[in-house]
C-alpha atoms as a PDB file:
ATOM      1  CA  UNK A   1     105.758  76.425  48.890  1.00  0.00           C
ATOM      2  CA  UNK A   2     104.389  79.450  50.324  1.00  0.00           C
ATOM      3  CA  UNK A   3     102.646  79.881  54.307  1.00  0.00           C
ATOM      4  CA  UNK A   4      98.989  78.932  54.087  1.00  0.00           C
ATOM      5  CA  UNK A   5      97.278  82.080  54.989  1.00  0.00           C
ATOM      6  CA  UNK A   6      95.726  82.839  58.698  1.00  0.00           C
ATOM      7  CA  UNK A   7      98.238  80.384  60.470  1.00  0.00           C
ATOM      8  CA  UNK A   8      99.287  81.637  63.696  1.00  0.00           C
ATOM      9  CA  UNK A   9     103.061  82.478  63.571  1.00  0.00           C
ATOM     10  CA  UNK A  10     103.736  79.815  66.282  1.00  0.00           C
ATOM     11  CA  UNK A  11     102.182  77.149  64.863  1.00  0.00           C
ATOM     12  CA  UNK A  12     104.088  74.868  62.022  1.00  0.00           C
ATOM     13  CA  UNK A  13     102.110  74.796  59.099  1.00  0.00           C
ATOM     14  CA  UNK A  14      99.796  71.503  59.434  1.00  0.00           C
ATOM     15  CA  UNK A  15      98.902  74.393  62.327  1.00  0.00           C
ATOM     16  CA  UNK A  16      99.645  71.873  65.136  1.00  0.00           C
ATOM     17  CA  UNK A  17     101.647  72.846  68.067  1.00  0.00           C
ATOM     18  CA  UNK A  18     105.534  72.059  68.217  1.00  0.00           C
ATOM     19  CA  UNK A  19     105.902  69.392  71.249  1.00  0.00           C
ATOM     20  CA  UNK A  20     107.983  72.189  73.310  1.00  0.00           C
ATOM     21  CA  UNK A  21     105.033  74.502  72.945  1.00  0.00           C
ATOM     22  CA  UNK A  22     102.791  71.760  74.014  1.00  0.00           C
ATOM     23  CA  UNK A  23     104.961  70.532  77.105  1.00  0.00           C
ATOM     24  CA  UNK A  24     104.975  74.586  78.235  1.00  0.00           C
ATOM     25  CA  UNK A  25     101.508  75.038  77.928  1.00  0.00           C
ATOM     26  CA  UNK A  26     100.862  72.601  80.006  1.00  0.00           C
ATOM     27  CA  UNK A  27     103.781  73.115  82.507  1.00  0.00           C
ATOM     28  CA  UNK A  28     101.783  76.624  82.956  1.00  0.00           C
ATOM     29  CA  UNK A  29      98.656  74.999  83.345  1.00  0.00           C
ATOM     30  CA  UNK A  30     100.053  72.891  86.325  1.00  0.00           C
ATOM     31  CA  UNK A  31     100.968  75.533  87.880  1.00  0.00           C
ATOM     32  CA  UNK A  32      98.535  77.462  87.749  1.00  0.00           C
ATOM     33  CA  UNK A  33      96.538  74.639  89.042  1.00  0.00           C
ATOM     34  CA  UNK A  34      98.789  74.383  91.937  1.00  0.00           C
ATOM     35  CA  UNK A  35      98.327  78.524  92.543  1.00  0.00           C
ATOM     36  CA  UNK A  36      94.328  77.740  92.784  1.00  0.00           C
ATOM     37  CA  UNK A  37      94.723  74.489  95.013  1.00  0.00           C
ATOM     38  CA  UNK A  38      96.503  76.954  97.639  1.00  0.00           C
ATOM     39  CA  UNK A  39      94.406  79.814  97.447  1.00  0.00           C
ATOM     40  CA  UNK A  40      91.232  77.162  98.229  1.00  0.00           C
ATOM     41  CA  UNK A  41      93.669  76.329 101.576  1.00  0.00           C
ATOM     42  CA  UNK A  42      95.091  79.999 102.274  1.00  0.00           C
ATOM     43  CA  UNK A  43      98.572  78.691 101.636  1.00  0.00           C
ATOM     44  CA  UNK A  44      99.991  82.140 101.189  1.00  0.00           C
ATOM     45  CA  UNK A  45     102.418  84.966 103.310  1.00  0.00           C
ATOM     46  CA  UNK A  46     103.523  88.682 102.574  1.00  0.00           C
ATOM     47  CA  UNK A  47     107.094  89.620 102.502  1.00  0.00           C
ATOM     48  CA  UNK A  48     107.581  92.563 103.394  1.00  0.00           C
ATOM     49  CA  UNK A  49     110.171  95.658 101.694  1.00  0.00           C
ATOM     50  CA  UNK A  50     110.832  98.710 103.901  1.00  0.00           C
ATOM     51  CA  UNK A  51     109.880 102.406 102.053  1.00  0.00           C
ATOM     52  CA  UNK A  52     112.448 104.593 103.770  1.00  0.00           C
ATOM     53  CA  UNK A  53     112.432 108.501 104.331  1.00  0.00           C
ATOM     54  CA  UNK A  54     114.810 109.626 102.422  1.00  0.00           C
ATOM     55  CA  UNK A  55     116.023 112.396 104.890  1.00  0.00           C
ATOM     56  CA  UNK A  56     116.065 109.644 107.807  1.00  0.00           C
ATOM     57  CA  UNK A  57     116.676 106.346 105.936  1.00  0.00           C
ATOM     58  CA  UNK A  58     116.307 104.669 109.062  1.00  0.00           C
ATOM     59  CA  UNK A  59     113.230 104.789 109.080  1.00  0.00           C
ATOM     60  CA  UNK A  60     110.517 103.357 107.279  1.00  0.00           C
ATOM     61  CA  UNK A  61     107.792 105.417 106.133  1.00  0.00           C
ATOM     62  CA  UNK A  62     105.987 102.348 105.254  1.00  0.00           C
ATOM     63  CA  UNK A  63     105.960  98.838 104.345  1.00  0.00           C
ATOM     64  CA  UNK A  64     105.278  97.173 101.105  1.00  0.00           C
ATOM     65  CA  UNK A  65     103.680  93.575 101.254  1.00  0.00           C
ATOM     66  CA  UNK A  66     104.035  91.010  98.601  1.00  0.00           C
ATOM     67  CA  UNK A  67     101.993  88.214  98.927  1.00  0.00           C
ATOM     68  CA  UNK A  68     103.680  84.688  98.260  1.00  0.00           C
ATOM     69  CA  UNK A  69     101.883  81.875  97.417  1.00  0.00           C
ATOM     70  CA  UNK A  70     102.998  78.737  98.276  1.00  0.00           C
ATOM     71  CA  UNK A  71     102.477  74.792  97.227  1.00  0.00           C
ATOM     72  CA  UNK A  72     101.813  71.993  99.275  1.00  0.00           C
ATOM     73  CA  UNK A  73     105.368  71.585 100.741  1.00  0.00           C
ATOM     74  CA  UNK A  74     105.487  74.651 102.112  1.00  0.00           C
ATOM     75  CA  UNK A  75     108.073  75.905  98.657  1.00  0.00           C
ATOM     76  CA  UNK A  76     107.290  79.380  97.391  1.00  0.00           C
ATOM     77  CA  UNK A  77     105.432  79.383  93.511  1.00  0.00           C
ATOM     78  CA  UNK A  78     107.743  82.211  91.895  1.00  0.00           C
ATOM     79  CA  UNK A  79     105.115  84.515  90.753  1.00  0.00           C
ATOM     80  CA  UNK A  80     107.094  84.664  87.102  1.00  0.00           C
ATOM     81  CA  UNK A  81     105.181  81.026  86.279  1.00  0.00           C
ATOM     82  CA  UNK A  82     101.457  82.350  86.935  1.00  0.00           C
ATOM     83  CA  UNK A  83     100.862  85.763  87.016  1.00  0.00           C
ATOM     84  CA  UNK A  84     100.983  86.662  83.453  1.00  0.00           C
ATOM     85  CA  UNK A  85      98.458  83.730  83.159  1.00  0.00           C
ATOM     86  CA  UNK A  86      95.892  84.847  85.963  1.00  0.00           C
ATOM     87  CA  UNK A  87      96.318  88.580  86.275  1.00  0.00           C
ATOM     88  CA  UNK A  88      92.951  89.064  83.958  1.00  0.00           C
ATOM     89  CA  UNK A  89      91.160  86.047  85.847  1.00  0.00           C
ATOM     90  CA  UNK A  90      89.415  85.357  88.857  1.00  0.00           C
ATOM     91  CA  UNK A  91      92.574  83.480  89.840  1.00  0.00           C
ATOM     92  CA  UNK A  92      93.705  86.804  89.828  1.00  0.00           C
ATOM     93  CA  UNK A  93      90.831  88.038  91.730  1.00  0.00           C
ATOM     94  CA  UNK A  94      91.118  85.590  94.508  1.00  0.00           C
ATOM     95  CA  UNK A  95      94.829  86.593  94.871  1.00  0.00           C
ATOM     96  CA  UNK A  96      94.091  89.951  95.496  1.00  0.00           C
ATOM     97  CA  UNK A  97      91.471  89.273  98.118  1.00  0.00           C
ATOM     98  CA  UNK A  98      94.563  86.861  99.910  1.00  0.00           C
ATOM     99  CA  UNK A  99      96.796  89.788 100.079  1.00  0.00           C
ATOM    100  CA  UNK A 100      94.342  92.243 101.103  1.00  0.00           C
ATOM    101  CA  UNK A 101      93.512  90.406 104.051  1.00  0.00           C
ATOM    102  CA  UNK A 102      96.493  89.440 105.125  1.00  0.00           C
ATOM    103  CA  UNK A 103      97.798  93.223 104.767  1.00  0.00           C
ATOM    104  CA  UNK A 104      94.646  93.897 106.885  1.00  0.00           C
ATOM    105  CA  UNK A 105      95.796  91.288 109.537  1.00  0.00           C
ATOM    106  CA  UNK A 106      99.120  92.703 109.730  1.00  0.00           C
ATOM    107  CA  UNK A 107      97.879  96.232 110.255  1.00  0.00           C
ATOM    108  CA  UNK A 108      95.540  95.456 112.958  1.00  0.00           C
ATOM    109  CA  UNK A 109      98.081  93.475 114.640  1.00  0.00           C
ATOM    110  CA  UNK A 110     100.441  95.905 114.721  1.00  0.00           C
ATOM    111  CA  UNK A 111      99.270  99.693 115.113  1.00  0.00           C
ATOM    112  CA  UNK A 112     102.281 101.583 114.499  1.00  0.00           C
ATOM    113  CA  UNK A 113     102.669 100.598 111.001  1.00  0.00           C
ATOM    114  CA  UNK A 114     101.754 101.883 107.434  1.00  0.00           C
ATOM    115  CA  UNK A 115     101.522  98.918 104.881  1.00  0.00           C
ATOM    116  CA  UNK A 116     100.723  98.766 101.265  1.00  0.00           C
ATOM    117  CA  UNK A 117      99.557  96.581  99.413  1.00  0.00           C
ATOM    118  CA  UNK A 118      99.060  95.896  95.930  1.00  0.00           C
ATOM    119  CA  UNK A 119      95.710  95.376  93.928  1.00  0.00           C
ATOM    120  CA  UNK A 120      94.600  95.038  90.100  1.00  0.00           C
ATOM    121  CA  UNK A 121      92.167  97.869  88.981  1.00  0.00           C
ATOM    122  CA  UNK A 122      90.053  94.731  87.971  1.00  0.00           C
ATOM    123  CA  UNK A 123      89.856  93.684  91.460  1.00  0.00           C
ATOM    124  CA  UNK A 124      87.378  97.011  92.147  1.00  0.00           C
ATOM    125  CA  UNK A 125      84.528  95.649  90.662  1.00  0.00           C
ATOM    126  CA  UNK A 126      85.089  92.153  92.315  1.00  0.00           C
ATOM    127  CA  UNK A 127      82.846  91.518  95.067  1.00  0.00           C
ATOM    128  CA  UNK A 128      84.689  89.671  97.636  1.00  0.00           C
ATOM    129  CA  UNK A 129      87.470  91.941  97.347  1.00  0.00           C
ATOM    130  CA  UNK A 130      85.170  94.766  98.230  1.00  0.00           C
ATOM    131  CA  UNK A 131      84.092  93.058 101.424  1.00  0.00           C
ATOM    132  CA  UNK A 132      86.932  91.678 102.833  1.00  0.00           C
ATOM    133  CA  UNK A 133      88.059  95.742 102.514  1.00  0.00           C
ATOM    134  CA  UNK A 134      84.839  96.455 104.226  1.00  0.00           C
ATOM    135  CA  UNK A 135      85.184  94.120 106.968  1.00  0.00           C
ATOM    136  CA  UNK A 136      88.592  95.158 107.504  1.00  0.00           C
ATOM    137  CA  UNK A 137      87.408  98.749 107.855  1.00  0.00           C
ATOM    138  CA  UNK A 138      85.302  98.311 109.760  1.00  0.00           C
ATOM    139  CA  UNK A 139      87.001  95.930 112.712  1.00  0.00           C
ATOM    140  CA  UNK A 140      89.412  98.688 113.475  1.00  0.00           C
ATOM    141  CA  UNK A 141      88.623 102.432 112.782  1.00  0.00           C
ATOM    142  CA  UNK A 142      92.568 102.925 112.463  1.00  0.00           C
ATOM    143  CA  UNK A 143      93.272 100.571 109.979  1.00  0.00           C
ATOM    144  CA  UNK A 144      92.000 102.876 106.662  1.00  0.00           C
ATOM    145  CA  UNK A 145      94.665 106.008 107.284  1.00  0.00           C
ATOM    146  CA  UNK A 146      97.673 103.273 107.559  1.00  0.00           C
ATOM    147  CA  UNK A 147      96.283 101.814 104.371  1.00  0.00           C
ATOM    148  CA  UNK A 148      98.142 102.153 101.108  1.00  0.00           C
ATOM    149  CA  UNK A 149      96.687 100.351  98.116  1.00  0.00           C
ATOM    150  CA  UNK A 150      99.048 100.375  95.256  1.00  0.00           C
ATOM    151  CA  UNK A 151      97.688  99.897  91.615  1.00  0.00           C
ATOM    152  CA  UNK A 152     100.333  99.333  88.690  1.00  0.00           C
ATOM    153  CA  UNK A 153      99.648 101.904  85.581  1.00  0.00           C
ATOM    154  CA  UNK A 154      98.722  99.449  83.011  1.00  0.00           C
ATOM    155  CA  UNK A 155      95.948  98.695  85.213  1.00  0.00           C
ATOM    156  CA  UNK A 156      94.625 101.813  85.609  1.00  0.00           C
ATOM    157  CA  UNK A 157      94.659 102.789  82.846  1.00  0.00           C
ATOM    158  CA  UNK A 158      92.216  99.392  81.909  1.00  0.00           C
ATOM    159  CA  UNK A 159      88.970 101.453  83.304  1.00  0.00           C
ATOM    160  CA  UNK A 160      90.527 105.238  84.186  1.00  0.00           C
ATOM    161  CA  UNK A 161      86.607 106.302  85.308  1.00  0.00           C
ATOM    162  CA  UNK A 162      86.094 103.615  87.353  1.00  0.00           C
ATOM    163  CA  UNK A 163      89.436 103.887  89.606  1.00  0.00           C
ATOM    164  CA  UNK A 164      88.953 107.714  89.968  1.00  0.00           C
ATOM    165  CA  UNK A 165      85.243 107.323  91.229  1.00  0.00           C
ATOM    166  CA  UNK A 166      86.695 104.332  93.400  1.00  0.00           C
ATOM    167  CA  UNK A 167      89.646 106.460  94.641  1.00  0.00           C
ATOM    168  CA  UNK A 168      87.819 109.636  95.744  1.00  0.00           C
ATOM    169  CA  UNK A 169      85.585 107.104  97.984  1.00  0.00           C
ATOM    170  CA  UNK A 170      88.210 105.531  99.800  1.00  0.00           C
ATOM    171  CA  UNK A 171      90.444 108.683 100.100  1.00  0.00           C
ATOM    172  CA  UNK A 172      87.638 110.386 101.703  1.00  0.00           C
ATOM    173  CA  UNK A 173      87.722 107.288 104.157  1.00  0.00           C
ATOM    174  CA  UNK A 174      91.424 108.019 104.902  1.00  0.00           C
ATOM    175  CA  UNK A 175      92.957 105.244 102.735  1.00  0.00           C
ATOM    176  CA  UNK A 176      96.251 106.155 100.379  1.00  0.00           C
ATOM    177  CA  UNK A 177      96.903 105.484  96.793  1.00  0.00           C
ATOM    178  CA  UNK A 178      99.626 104.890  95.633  1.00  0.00           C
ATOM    179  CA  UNK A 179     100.605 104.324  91.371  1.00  0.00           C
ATOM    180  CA  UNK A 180     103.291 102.032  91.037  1.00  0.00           C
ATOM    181  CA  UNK A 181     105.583 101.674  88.074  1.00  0.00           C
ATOM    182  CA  UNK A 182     105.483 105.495  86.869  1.00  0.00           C
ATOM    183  CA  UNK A 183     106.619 106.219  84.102  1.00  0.00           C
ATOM    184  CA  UNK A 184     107.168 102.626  82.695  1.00  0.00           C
ATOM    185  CA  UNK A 185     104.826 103.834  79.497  1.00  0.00           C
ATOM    186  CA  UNK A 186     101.598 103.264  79.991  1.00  0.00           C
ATOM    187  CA  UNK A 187     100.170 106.699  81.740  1.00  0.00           C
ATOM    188  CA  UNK A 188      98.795 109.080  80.056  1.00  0.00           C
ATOM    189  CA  UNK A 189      99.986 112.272  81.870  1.00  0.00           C
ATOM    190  CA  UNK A 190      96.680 113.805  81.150  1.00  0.00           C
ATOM    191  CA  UNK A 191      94.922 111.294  83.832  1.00  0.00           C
ATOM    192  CA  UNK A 192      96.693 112.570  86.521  1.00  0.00           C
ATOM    193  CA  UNK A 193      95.115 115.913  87.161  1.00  0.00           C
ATOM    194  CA  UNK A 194      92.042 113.228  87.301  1.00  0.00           C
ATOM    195  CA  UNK A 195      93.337 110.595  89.536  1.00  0.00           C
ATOM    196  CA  UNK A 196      94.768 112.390  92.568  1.00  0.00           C
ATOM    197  CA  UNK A 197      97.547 109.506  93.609  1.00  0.00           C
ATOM    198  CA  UNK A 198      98.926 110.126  97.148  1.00  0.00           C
ATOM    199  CA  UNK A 199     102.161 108.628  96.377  1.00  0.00           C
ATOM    200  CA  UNK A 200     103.898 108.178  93.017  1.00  0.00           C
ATOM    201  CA  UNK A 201     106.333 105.123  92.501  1.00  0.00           C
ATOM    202  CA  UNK A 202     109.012 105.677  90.051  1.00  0.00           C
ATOM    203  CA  UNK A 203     109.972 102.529  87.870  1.00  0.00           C
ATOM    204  CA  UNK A 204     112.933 101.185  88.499  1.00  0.00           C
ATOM    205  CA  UNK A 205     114.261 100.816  85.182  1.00  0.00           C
ATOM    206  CA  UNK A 206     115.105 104.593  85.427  1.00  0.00           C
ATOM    207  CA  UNK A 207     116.632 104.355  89.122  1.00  0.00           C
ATOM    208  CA  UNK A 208     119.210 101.093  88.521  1.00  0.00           C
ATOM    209  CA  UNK A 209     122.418 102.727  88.122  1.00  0.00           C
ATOM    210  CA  UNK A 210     121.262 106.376  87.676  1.00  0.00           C
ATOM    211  CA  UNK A 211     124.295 108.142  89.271  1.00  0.00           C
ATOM    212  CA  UNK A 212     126.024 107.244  86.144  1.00  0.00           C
ATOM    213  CA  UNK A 213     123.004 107.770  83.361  1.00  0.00           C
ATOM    214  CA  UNK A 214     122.582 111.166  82.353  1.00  0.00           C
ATOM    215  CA  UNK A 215     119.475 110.164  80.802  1.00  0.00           C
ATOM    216  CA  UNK A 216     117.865 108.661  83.411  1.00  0.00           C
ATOM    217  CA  UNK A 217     118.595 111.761  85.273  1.00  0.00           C
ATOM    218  CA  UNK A 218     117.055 113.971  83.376  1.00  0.00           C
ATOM    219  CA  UNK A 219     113.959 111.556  82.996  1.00  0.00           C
ATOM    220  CA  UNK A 220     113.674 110.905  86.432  1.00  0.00           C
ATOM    221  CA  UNK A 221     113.824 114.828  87.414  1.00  0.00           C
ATOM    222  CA  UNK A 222     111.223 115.319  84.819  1.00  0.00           C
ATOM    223  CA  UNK A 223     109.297 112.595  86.509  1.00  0.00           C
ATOM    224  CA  UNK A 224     109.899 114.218  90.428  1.00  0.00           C
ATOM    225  CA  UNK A 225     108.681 117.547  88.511  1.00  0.00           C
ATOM    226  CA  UNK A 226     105.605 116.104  87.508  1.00  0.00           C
ATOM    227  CA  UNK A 227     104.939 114.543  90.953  1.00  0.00           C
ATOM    228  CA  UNK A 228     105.415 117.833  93.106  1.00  0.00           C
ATOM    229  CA  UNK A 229     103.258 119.932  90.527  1.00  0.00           C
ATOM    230  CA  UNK A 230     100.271 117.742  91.410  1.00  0.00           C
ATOM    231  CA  UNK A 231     101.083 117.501  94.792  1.00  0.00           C
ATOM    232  CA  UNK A 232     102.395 113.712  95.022  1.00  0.00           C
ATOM    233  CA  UNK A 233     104.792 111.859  97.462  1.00  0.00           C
ATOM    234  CA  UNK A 234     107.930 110.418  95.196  1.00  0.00           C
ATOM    235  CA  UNK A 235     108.752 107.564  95.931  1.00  0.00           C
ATOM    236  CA  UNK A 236     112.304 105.733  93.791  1.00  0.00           C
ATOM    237  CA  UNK A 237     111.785 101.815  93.289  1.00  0.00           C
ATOM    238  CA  UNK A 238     115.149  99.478  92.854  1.00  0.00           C
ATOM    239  CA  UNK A 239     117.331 101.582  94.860  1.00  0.00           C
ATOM    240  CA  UNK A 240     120.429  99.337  94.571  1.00  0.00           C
ATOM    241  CA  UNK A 241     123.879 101.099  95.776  1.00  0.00           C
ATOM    242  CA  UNK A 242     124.710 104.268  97.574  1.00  0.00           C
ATOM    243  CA  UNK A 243     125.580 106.213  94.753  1.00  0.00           C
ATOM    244  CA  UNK A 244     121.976 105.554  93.173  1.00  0.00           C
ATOM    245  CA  UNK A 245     120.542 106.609  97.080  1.00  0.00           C
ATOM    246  CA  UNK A 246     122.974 109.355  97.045  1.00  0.00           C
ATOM    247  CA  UNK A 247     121.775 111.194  94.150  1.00  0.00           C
ATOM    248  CA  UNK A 248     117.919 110.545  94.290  1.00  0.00           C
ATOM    249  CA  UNK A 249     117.964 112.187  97.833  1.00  0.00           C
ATOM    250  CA  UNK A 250     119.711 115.458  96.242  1.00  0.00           C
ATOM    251  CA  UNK A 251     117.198 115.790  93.720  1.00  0.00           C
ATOM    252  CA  UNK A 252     114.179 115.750  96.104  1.00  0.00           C
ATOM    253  CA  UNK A 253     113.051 112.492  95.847  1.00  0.00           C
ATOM    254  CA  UNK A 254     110.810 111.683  99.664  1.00  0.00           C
ATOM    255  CA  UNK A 255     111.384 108.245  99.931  1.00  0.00           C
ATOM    256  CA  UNK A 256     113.757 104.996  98.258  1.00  0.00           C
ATOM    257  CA  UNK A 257     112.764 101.454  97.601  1.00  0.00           C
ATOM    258  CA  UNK A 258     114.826  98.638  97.147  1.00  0.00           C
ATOM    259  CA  UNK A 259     117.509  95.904  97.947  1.00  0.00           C
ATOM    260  CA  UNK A 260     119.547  98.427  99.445  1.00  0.00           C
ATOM    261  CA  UNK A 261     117.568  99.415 102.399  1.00  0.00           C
ATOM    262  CA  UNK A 262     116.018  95.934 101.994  1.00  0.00           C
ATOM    263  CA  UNK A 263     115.007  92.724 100.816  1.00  0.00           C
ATOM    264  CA  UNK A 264     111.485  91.824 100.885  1.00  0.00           C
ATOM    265  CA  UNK A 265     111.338  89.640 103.981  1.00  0.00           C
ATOM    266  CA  UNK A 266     108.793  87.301 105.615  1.00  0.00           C
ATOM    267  CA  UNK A 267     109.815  87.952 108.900  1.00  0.00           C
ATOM    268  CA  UNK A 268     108.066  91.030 109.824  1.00  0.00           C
ATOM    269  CA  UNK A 269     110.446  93.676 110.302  1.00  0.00           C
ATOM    270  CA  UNK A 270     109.034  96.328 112.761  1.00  0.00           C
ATOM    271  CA  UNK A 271     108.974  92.819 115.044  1.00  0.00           C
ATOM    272  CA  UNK A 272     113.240  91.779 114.205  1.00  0.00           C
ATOM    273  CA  UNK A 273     113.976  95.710 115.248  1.00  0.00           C
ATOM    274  CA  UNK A 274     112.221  95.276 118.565  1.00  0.00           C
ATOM    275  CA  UNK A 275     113.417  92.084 119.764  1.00  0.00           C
ATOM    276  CA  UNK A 276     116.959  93.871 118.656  1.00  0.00           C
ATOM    277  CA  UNK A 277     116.254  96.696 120.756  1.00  0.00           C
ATOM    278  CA  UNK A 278     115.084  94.225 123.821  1.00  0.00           C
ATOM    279  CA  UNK A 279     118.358  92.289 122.924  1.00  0.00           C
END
């Protein structure tokens, strides 16, 4: 017997859900419940991932902040079980505001510090995003030049007119921008003479191990190239041994990312290396 046409591909063919389908479904439902329950109580941190000079790696250029959410014991949600689901939503929205104002704490607390922080190209047009970046602004004059808001390329390239218009504004207010994931496949290079990034963030899928990958060499030099002819800081994501460091800082690369300078950490780190220096 042949497949009744127009029956989705996951479905059996009486087109009702297999019980595993069902019971995953709705495990993703539950949590993404539990992700709006603690955004309506502000149950949510940053971690936060040194960005080191790659001439003087010890030294951060700047801080990345990754906002955790968190359920009612206290447990971190891993971001794996709800983002996919609520990156297009308001859900999605609402986290963005969370980490935006919690990267705006952090930088008004602490004035010596550079701190990025990431945002969905959707979250422009959102209202209460655009205010809490407003108010932030606007309670401490400082705040916009140590501001670095990092937007992934698939989402800018969701509304490419909007986020140039959007970036010009804010650049011309001090604040950096920063594209994350470059070069994963979603760019098109033609956007970047239009976008004017500060900072370019090379994917890590062509950094893991590239000592020892010829062709990740010659991709990532092609991708450096690219960044210096339109004036952008490099910066290598998933820096993982000393070899990998090793060779990124010979080719030029100005700053590395990853679990080998650091884990992202709750404990704010420009606070541990003071109280080490008073100790």
């Amino acid at each position: 017997m042949s497949r009744p046409l127009n029956t989705p591909d996951d479905l059996p063919e009486d087109g009702l859900e297999s019980p595993l389908a069902v019971a995953d479904r709705m495990k993703q439902q539950q949590t993404v419940d539990m992700v709006r329950r603690a955004l309506d109580d502000r149950r949510a941190l940053l971690a936060y991932q040194p960005v080191v000079q790659a001439r003087m790696t010890n030294r951060a250029a700047f801080y990345e902040a990754f906002i955790r959410i968190l359920d009612d014991r206290g447990r971190v949600i891993p971001a794996r079980d709800f983002m996919g689901a609520v990156e297009t939503s308001e859900t999605g929205r609402r986290i963005d505001v969370l980490a935006l104002e919690l990267g705006l704490t952090a930088l008004a607390r602490e004035p010596s510090i550079r701190l990025s922080v990431n945002m969905s190209a959707r979250s422009i047009g959102y209202p209460a995003w655009l205010s809490a970046l407003e108010r932030g602004l606007r309670a401490d004059p400082t705040i916009a030049e140590r501001l670095i808001l990092e937007i992934t390329e698939s989402s800018a390239m969701v509304m490419p007119d909007l986020v140039t218009v959007f970036m010009a504004d804010m650049q011309a207010r001090g604040i950096s921008f920063a594209l994350d994931d470059f070069g994963a496949g979603y760019t098109a290079f033609r956007y970047l003479k239009d976008f004017y990034f500060d900072i370019i963030k090379i994917d890590g899928q062509f950094i893991r191990g590239i000592s020892t990958q010829p062709d990740n060499q010659v991709l990532t030099q092609a991708l450096v190239s690219i960044a210096r002819h339109f004036d952008m800081f490099t910066v290598a994501e998933s820096v993982e041994t000393a070899e990998d460091a090793r060779y990124l800082i010979d080719i030029g690369v100005d700053c590395l990312q990853g679990y080998y300078y650091g884990i992202p950490s709750t404990e704010a780190p420009w606070l541990t290396s003071k109280l080490a220096k008073l100790g």
